[in-house]
Protein backbone atom coordinates (compact mmCIF):
# COMPACT_ATOMS: atom_id res chain seq x y z
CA UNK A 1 0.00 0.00 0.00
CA UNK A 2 1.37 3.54 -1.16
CA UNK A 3 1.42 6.17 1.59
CA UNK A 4 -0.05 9.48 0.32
CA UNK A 5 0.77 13.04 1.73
CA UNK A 6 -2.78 15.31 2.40
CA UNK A 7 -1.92 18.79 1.63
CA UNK A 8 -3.08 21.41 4.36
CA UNK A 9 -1.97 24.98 3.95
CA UNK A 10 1.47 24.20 2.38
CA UNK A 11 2.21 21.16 4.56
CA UNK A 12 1.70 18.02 4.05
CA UNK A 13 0.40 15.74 6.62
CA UNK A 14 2.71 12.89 7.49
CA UNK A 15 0.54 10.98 10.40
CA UNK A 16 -1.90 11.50 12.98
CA UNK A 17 -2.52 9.53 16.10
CA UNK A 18 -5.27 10.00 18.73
CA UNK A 19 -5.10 9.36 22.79
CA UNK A 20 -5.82 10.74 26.36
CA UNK A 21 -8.92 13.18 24.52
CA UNK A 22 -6.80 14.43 22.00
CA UNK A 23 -5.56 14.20 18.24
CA UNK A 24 -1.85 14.78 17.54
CA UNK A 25 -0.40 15.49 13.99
CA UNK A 26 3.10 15.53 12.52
CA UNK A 27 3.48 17.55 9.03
CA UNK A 28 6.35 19.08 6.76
CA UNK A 29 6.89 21.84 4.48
CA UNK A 30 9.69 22.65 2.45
CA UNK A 31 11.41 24.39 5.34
CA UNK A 32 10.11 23.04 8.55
CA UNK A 33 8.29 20.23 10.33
CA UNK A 34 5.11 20.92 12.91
CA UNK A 35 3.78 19.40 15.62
CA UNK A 36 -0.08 20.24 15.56
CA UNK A 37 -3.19 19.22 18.31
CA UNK A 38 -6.66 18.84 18.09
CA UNK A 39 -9.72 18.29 20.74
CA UNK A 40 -12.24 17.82 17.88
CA UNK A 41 -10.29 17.48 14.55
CA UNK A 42 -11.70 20.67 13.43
CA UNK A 43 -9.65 23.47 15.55
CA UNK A 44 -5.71 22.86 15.45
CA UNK A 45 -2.69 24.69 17.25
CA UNK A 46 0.62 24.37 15.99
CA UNK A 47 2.52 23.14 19.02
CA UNK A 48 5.74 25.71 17.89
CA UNK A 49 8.22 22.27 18.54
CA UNK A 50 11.18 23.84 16.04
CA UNK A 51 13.12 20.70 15.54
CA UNK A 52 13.81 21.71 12.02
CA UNK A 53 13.00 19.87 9.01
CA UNK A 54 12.32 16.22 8.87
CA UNK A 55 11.90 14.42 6.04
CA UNK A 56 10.10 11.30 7.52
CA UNK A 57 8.23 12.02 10.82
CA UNK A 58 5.63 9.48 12.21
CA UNK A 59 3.61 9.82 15.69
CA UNK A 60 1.85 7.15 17.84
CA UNK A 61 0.31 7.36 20.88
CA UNK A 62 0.45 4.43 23.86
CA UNK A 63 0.86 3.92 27.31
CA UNK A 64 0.02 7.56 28.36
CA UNK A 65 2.67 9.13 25.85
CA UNK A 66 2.85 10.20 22.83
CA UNK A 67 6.03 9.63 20.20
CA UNK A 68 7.07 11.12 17.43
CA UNK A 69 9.94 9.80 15.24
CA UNK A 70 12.02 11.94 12.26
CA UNK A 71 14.78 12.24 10.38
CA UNK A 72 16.05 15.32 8.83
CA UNK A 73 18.42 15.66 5.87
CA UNK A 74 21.31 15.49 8.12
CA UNK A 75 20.74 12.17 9.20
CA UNK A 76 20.74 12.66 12.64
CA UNK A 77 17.04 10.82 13.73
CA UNK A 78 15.30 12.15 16.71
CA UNK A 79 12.49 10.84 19.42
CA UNK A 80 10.67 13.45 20.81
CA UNK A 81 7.97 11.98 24.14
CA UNK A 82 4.63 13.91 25.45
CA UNK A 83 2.14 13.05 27.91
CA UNK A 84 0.01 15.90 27.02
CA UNK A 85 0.78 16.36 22.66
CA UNK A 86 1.96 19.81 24.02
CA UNK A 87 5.01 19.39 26.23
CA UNK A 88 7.85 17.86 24.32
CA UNK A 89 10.81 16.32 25.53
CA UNK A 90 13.57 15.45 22.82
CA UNK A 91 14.74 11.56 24.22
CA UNK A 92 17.04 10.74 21.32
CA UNK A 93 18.91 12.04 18.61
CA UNK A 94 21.83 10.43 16.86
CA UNK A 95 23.79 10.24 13.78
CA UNK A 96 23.34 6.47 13.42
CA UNK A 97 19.74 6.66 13.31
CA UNK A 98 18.26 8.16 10.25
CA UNK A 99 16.01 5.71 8.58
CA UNK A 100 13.23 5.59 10.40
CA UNK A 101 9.88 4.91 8.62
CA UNK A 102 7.36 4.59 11.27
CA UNK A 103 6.28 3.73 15.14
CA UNK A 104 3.50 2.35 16.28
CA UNK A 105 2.87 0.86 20.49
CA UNK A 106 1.28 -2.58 21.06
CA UNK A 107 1.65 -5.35 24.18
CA UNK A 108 3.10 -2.71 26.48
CA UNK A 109 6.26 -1.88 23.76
CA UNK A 110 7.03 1.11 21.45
CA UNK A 111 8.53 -0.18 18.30
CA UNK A 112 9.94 1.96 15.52
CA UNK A 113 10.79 0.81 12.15
């Protein structure tokens, strides 16, 4: 199955996930990457996390916490963790990770791919 890229505004959406009352989005543009939240899936607010661009960014909610994956150009891949979608903490970021094409959370694990 193809993955296809919605465009909103200039950015394209790269994934959304949903948990604890809330929907959380990753998307890119040209420049940048955004971390955006919605109560409804109507109303959104960019979360201003400037981690640059990333190329591939995935999000997944489990456990209480939210996840988001990238990879910029430079190759260095990042993990950023949330309990709220609106707080982020950046866990990881190293030069030896930089193909990352998704996470997902199932039987009590984060896995990233």
């Amino acid at each position: 199955m193809d993955r296809k890229t919605i465009a909103l505004g200039g950015a394209a959406l790269r994934g959304v996930t949903y948990g604890n009352g809330l929907f959380v989005a990753v998307s890119t543009t040209m420049a940048s990457s955004s971390i955006i939240t919605s109560p409804d899936g109507i109303n959104w607010t960019d979360q201003q996390v400037d981690k640059g661009m990333l190329t591939r960014v995935c999000v997944t909610y489990g456990n209480g916490l939210f996840v988001v994956i990238g990879c910029p150009p430079s190759g260095q891949g990042i993990i950023m963790t949330s309990p709220d979608g609106i707080n982020w903490t950046e866990r990881i970021r190293s030069d030896i990770i930089n193909e990352w094409t998704g996470v997902t959370y199932g039987n009590g694990l984060f896995v990233a791919i």
